[in-house]
C-alpha atoms as a PDB file:
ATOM      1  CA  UNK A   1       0.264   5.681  29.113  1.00  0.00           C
ATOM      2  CA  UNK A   2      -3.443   6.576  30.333  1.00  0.00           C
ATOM      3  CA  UNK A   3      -6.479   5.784  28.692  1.00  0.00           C
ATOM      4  CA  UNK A   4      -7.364   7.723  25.672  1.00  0.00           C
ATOM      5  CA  UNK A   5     -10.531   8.670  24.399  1.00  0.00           C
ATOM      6  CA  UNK A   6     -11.845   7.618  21.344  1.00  0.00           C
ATOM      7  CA  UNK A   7     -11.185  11.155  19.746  1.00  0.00           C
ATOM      8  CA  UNK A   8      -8.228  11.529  21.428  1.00  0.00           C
ATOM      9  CA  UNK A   9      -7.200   7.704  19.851  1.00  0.00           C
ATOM     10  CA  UNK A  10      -7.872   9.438  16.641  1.00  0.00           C
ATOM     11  CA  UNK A  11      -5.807  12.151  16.655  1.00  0.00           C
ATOM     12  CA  UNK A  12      -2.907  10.040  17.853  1.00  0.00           C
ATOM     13  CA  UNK A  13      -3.466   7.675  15.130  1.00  0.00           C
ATOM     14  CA  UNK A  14      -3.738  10.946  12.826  1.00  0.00           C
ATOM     15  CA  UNK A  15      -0.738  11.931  13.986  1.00  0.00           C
ATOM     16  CA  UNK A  16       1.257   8.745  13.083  1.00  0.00           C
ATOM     17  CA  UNK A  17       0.017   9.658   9.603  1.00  0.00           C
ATOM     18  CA  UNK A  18       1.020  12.844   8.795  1.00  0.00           C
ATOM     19  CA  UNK A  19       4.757  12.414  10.497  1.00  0.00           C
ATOM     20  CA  UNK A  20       5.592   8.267   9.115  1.00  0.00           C
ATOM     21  CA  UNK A  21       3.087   7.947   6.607  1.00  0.00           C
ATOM     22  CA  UNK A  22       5.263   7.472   3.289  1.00  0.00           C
ATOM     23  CA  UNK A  23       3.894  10.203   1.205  1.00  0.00           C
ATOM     24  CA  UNK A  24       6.814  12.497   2.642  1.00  0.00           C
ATOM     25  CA  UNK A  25       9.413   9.377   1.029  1.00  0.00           C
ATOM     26  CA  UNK A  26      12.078  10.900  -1.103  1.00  0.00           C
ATOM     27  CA  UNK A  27      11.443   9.217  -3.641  1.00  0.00           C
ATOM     28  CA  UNK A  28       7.502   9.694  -4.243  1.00  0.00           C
ATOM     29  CA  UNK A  29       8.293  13.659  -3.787  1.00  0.00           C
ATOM     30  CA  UNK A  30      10.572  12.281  -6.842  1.00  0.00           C
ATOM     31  CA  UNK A  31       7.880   9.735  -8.660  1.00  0.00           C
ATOM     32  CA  UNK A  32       4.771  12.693  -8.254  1.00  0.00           C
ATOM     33  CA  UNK A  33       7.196  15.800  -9.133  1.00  0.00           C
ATOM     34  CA  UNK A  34       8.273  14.665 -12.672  1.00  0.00           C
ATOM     35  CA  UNK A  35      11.772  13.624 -11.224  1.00  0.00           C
ATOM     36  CA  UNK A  36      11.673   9.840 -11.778  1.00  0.00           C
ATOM     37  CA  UNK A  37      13.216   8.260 -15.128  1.00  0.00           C
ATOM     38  CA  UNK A  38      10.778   5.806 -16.660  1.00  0.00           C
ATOM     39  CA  UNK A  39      12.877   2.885 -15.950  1.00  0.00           C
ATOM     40  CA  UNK A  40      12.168   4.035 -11.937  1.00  0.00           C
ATOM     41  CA  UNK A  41       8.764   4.468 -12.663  1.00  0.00           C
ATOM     42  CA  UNK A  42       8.728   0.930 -13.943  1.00  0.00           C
ATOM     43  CA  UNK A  43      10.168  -0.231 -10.924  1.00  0.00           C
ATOM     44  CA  UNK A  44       8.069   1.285  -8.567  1.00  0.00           C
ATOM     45  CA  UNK A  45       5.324   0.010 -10.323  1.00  0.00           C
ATOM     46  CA  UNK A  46       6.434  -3.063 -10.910  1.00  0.00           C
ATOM     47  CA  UNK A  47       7.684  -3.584  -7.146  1.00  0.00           C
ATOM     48  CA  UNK A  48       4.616  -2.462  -5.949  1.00  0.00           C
ATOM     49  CA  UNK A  49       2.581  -5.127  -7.741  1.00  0.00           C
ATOM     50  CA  UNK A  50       3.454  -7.434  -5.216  1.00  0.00           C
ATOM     51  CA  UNK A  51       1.923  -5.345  -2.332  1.00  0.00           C
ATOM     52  CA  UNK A  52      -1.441  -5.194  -4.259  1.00  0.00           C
ATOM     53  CA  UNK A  53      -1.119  -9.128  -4.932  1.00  0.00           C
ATOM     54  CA  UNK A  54      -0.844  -9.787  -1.182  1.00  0.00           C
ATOM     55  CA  UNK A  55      -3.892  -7.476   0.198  1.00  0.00           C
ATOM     56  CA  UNK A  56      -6.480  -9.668  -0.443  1.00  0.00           C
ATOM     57  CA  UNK A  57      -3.718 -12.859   0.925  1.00  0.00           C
ATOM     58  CA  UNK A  58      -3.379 -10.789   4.322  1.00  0.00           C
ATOM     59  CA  UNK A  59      -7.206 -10.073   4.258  1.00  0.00           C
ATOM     60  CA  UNK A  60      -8.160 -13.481   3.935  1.00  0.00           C
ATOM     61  CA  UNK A  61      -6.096 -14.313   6.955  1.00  0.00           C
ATOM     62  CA  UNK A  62      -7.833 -11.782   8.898  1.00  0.00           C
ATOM     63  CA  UNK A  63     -11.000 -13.289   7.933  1.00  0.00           C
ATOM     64  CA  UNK A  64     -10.704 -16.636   8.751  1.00  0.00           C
ATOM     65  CA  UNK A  65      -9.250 -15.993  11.905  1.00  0.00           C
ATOM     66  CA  UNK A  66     -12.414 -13.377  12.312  1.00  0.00           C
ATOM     67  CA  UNK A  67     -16.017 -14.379  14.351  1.00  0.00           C
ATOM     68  CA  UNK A  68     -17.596 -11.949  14.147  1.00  0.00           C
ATOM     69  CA  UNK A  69     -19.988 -12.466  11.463  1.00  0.00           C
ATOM     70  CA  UNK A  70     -20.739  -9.032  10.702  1.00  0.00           C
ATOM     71  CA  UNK A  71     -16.269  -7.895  10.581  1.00  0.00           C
ATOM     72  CA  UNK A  72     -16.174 -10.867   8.000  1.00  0.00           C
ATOM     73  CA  UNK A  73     -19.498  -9.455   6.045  1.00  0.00           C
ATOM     74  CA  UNK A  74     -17.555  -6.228   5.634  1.00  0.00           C
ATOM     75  CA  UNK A  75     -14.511  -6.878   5.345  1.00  0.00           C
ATOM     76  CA  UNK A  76     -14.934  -9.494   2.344  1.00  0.00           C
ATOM     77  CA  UNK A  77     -15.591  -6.426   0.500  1.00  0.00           C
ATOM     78  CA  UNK A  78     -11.599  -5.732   0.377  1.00  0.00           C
ATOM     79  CA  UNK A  79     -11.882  -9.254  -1.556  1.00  0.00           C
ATOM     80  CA  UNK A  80     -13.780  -8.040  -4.273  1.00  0.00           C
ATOM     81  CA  UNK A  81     -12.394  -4.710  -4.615  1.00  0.00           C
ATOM     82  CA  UNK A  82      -8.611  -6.448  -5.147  1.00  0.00           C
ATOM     83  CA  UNK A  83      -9.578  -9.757  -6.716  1.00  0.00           C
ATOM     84  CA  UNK A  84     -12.593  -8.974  -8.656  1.00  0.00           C
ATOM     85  CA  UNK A  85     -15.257 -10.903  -9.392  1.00  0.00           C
ATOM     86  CA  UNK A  86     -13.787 -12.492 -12.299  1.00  0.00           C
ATOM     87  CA  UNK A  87     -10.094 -11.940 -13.830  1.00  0.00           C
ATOM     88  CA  UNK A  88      -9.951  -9.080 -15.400  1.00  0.00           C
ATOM     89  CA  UNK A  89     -11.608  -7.125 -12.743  1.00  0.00           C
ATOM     90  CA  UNK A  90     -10.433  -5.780  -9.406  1.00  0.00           C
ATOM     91  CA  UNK A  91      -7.633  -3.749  -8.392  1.00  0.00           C
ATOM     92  CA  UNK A  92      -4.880  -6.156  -9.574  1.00  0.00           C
ATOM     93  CA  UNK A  93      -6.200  -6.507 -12.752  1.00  0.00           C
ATOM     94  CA  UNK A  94      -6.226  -2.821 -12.859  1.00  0.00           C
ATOM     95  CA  UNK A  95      -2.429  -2.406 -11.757  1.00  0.00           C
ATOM     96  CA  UNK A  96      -1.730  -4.859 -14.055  1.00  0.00           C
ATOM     97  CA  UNK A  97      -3.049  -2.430 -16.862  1.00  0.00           C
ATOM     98  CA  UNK A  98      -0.838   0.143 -15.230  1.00  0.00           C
ATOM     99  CA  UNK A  99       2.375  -2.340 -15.202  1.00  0.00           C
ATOM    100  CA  UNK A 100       1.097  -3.047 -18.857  1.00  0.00           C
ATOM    101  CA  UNK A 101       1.300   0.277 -20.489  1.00  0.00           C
ATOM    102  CA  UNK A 102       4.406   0.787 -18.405  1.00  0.00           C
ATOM    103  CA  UNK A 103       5.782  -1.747 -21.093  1.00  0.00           C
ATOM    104  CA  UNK A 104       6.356  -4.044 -18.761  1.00  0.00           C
ATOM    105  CA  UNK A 105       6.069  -7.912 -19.505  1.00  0.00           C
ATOM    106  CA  UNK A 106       2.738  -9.041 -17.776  1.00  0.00           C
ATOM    107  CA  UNK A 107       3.853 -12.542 -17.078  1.00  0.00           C
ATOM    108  CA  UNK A 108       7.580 -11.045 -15.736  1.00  0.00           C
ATOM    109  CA  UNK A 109       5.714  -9.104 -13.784  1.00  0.00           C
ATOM    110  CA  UNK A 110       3.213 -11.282 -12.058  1.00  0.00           C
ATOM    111  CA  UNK A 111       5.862 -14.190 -11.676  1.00  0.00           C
ATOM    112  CA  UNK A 112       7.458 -11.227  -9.053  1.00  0.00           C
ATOM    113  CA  UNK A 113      10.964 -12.649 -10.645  1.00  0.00           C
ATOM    114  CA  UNK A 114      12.306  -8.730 -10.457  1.00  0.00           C
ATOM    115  CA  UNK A 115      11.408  -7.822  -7.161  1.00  0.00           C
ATOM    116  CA  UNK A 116      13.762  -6.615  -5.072  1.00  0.00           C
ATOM    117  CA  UNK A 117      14.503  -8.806  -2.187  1.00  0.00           C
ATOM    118  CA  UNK A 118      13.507  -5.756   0.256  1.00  0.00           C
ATOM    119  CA  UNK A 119      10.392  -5.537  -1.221  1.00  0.00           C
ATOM    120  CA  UNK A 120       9.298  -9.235  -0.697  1.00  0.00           C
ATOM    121  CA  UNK A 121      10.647  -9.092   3.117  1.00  0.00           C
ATOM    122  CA  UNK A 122       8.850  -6.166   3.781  1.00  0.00           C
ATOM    123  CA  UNK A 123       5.171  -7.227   2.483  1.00  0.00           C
ATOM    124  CA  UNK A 124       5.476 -10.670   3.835  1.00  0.00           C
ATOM    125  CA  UNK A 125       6.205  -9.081   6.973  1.00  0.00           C
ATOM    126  CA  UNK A 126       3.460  -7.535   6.859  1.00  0.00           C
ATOM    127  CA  UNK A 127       1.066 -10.588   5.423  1.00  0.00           C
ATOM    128  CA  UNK A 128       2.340 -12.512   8.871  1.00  0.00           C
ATOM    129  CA  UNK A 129       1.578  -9.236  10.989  1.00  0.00           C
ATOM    130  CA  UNK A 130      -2.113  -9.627  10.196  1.00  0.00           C
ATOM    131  CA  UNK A 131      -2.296 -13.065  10.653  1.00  0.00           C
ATOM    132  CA  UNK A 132      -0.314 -13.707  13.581  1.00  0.00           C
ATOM    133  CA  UNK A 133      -1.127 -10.426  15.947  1.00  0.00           C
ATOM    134  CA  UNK A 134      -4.681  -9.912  17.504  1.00  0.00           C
ATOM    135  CA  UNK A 135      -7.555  -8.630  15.703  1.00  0.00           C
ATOM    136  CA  UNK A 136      -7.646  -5.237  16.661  1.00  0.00           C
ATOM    137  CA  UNK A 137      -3.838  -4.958  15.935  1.00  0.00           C
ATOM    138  CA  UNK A 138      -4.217  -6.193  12.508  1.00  0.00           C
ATOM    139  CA  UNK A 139      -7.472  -3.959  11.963  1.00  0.00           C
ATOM    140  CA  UNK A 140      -5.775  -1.124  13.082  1.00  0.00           C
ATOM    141  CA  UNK A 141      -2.633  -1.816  10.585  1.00  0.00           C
ATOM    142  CA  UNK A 142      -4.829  -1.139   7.855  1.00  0.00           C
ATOM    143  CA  UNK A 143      -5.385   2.192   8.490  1.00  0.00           C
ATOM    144  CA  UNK A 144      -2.992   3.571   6.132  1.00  0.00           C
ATOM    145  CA  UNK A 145      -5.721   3.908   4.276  1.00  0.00           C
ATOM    146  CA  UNK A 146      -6.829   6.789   6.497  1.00  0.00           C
ATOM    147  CA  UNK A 147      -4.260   8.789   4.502  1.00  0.00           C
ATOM    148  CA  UNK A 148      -4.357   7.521   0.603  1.00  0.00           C
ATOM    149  CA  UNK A 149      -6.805   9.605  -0.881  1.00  0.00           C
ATOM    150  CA  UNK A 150      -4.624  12.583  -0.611  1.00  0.00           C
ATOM    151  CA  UNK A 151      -1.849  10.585  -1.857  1.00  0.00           C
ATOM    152  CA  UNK A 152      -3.597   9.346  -4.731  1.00  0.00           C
ATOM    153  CA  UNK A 153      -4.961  12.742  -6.159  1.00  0.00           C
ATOM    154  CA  UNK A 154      -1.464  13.757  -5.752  1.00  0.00           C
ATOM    155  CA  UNK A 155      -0.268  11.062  -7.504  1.00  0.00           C
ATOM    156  CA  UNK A 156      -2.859  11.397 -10.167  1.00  0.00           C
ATOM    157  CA  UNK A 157      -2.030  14.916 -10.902  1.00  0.00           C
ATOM    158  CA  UNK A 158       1.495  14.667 -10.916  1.00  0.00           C
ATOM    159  CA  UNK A 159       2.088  11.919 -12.977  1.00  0.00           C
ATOM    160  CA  UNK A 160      -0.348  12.839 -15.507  1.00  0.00           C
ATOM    161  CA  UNK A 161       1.244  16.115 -15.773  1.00  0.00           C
ATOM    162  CA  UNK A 162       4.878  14.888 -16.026  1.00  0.00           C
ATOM    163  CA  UNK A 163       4.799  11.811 -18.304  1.00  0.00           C
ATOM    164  CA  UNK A 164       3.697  11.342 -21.532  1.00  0.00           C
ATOM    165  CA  UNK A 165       4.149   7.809 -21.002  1.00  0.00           C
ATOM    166  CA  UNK A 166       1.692   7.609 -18.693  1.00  0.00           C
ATOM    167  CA  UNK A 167      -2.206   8.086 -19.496  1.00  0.00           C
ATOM    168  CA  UNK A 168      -5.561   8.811 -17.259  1.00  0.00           C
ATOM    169  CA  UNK A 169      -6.289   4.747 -18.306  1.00  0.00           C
ATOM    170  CA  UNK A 170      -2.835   3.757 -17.075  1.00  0.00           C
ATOM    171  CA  UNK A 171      -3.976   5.183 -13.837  1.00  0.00           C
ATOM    172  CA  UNK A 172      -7.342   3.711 -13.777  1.00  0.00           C
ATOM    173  CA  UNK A 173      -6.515   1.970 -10.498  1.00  0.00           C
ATOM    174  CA  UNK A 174      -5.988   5.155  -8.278  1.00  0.00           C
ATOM    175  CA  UNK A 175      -9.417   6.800 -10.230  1.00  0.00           C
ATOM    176  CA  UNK A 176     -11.496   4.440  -8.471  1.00  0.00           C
ATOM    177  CA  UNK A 177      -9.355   3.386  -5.015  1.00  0.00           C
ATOM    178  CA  UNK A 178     -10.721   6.602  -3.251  1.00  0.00           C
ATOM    179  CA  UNK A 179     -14.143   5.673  -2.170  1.00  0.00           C
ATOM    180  CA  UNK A 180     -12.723   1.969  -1.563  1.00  0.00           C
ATOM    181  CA  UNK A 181     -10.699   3.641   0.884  1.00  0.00           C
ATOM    182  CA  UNK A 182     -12.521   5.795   2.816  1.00  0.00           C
ATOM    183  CA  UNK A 183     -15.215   3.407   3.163  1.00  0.00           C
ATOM    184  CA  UNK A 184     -12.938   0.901   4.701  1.00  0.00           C
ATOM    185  CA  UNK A 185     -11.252   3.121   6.809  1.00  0.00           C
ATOM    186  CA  UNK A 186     -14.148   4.448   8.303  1.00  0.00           C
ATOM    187  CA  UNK A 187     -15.026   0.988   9.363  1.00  0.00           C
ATOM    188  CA  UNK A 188     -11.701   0.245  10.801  1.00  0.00           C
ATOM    189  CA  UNK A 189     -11.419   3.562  12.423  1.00  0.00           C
ATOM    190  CA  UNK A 190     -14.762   3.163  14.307  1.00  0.00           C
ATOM    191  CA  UNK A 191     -13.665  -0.223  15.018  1.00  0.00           C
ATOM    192  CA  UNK A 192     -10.545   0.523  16.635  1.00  0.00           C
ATOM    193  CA  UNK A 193     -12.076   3.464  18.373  1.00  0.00           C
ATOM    194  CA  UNK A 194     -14.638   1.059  20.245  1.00  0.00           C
ATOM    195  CA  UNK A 195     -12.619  -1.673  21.032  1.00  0.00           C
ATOM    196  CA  UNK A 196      -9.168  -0.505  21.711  1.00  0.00           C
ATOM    197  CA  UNK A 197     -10.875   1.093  25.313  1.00  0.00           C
ATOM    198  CA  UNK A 198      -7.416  -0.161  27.865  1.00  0.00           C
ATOM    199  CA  UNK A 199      -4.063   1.690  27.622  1.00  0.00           C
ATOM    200  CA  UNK A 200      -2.426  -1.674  26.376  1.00  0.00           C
ATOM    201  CA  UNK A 201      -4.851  -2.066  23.874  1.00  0.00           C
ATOM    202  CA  UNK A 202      -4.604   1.594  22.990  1.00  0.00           C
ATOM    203  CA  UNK A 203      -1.024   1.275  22.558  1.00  0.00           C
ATOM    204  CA  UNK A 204      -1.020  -1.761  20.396  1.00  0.00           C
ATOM    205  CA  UNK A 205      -3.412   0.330  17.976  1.00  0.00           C
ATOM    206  CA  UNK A 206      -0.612   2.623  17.605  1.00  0.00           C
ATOM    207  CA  UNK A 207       2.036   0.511  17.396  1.00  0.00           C
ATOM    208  CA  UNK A 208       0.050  -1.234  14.334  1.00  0.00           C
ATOM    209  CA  UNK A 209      -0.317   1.781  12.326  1.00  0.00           C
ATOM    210  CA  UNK A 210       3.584   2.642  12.902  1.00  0.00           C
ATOM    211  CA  UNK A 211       4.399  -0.764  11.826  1.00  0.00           C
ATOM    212  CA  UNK A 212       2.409  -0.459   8.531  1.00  0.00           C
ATOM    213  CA  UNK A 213       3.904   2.896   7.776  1.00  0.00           C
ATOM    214  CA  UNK A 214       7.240   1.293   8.229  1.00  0.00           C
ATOM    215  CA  UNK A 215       6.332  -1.295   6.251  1.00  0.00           C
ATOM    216  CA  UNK A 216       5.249   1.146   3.183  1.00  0.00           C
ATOM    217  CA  UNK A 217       8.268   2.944   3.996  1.00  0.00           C
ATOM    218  CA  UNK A 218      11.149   0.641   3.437  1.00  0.00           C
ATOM    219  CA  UNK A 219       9.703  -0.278  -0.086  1.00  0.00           C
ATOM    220  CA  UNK A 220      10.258   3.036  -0.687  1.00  0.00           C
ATOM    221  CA  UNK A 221      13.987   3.161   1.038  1.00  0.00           C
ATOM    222  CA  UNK A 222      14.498  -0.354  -1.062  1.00  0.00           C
ATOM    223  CA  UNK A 223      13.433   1.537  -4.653  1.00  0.00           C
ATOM    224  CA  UNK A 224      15.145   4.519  -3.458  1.00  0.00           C
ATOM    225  CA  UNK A 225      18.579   2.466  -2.617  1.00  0.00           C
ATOM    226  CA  UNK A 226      18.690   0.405  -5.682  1.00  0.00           C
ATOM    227  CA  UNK A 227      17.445   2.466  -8.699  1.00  0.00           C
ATOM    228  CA  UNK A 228      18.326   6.459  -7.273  1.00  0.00           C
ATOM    229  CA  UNK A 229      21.376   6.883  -4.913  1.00  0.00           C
ATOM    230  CA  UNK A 230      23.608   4.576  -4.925  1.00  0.00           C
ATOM    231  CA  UNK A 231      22.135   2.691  -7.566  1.00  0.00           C
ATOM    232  CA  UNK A 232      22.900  -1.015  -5.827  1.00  0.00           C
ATOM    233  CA  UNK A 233      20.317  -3.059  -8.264  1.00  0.00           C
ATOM    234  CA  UNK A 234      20.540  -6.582  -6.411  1.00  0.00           C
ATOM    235  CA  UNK A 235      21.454  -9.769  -8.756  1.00  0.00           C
ATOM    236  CA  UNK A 236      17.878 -10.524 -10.139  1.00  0.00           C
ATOM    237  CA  UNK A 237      16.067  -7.759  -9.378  1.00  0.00           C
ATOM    238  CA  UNK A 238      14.820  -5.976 -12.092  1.00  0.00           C
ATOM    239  CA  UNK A 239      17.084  -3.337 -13.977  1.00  0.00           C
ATOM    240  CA  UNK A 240      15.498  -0.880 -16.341  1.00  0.00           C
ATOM    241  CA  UNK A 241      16.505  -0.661 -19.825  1.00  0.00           C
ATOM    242  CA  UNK A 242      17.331   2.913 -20.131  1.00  0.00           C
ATOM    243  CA  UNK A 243      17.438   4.216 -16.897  1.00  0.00           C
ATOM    244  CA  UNK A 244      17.500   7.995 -18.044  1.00  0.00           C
ATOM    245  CA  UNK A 245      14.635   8.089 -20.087  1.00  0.00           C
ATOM    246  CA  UNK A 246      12.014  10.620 -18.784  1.00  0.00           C
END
């Protein structure tokens, strides 16, 4: 591999996104097209949960690992945004009000009793990516986020229009993730564009991103597995209630 330029870093990284990124999963072209049962919608959500409860765990890693003064003064900003500055703020509280009028138990949920056992494997592999692999490798993971905002409007749209258990306040976390997200991935981007300047370097960059979209993938593959086709709910895991309820 030969050096790439910072633009042409970009569009490699870009790439990654629109071919692994896990917007084209089964089973969201399920969850955002009206196909999903709520029980699978409960599920997701409630699987899911435990992603969102280990983004500010994986961040703090990256921090204190971090020293460069000015990475740590932005990135603490992905504190706040998931952990609030009190409780009932921040983007956990908010998917917590999503799990919530889900009718799901708050304290089932937050315990992460019903997660599937893919789902935990998956995000802590990811929690020990960013804290065991070099900076730029666990900058570059996080930009996923590169790709969200079209995900989210798509998500917004499509389960508002297909649910009637679902409200615009149920969704309040994905109203205001957006901006989050484009500000932080415009940091990481230009990050990874300046430092990653070797072909090793370069390639690790890559090889980040494809690990986080595998990552976001086989949650998917592990929700798809156990509560579509086959069906295979692992002992413990959570099992829906009525599972054909729309």
């Amino acid at each position: 591999m030969s050096t790439l330029s910072p633009d042409q870093l970009e569009a490699r990284l870009r790439e990654i996104g629109a071919t692994r990124y896990h917007r084209q999963h089964p089973f969201h072209k399920m969850l955002h097209g009206g196909e999903c049962t709520k029980g699978q919608v409960q599920a997701w959500a409630l699987n899911r949960y435990y992603y969102q409860a280990m983004i500010p765990v994986k961040d703090a890693s990256l921090i204190a690992r971090c020293s460069d003064s000015d990475v740590r003064r932005e990135w603490r900003s992905r504190l706040v945004d998931h952990d609030g500055e009190k409780k009932s703020e921040g983007g956990i509280a908010r998917w917590l009000k999503l799990t919530d009028g889900l009718q799901l138990n708050r304290d089932y949920v937050a315990s992460y009793r019903g997660l599937l056992p893919s789902t935990r494997f998956a995000v802590d592999a990811y929690v020990n990516f960013v804290r065991d692999r070099t900076l730029l490798e666990a900058i570059a993971s996080s930009l996923t986020e590169l790709f969200s905002p079209q995900i989210i409007s798509e998500r917004i749209e499509g389960m508002l229009k297909h649910y009637d258990f679902v409200t615009a306040e149920t969704l309040a976390y994905f109203s205001q993730r957006p901006p989050q997200a484009e500000r932080d991935s415009r940091f990481a981007l230009d990050y990874v564009k300046t430092r990653a300047v070797t072909p090793e370097a370069q390639q690790g960059v890559l090889l980040a991103l494809q690990f986080k979209c595998d990552v976001l993938w086989a949650m998917l593959d592990a929700l798809y597995h156990a509560y579509v086709i086959p069906g295979h709910i692992p002992p413990g895991a959570f099992a829906p209630e009525e599972k054909d309820q729309r």
